[in-house]
Protein backbone atom coordinates (compact mmCIF):
# COMPACT_ATOMS: atom_id res chain seq x y z
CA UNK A 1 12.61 11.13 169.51
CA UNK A 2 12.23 9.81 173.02
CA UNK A 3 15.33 8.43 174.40
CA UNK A 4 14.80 8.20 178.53
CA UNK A 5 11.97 8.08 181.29
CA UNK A 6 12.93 10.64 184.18
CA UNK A 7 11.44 10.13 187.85
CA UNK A 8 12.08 12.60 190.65
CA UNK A 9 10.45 10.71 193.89
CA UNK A 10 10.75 12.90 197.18
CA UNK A 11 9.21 11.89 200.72
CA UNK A 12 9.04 14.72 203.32
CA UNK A 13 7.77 15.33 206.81
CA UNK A 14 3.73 16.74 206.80
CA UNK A 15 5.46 20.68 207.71
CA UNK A 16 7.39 20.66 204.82
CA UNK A 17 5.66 20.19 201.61
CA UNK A 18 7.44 19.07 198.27
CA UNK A 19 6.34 21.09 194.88
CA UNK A 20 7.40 21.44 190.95
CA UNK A 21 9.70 23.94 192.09
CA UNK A 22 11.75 21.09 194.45
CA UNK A 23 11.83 18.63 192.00
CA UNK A 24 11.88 20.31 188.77
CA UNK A 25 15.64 20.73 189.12
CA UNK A 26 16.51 17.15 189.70
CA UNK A 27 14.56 16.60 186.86
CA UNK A 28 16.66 18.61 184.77
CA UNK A 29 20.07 17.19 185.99
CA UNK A 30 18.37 13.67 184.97
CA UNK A 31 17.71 14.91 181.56
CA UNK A 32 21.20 16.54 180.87
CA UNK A 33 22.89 12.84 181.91
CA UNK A 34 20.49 10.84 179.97
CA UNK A 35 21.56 13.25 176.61
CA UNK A 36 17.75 14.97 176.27
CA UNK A 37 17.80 18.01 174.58
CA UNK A 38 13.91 18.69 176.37
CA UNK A 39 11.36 17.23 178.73
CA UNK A 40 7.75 16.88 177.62
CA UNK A 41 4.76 14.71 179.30
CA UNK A 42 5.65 15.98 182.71
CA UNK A 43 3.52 13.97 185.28
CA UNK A 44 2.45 14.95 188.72
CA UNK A 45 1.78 12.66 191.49
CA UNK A 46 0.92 13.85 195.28
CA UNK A 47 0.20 11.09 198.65
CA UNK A 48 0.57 10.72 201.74
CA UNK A 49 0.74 8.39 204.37
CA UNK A 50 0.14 9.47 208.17
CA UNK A 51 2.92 12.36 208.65
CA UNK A 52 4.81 11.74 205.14
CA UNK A 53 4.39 13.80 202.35
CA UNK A 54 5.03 11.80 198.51
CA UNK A 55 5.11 13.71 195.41
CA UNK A 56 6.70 11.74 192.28
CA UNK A 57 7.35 13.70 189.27
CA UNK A 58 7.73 11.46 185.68
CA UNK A 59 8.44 12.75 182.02
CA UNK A 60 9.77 11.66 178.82
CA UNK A 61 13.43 13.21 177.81
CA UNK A 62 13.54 14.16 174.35
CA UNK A 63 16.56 14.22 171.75
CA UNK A 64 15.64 16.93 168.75
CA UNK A 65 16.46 15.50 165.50
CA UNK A 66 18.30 17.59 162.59
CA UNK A 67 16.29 17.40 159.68
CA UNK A 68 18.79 17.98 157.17
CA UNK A 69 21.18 15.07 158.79
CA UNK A 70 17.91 12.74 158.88
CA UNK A 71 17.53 13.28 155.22
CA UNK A 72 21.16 12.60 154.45
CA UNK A 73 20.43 9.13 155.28
């Protein structure tokens, strides 16, 4: 079940490039505080404009259902 929309935004100077690797931890800590148990439709944007670097990084956190609780119900 999707429970929270993660974006990791990061602006840099043109010598020092921003990656997954930067941003994929940030991600992460957004995850854990929205309660997502995993990250799927990761989404990767890169700009620029004159020396500044962009690169936004969006996903969907996931929360993993148990299926003998949901049939409880």
């Amino acid at each position: 079940m999707a429970i929270s929309r993660l974006n990791v935004h990061l602006e840099k100077t043109f010598f020092v490039p921003s990656d997954f690797a930067s941003a994929h931890g940030e991600l992460q800590r957004q995850a854990c505080l929205s309660g997502a148990d995993g990250v799927i439709d990761i989404e990767e944007t890169n700009s620029s404009y004159l020396e500044t670097r962009i690169y936004n990084l969006s996903a969907t956190g996931i929360h993993y259902l148990d299926e003998a609780a949901k049939n409880e119900k």
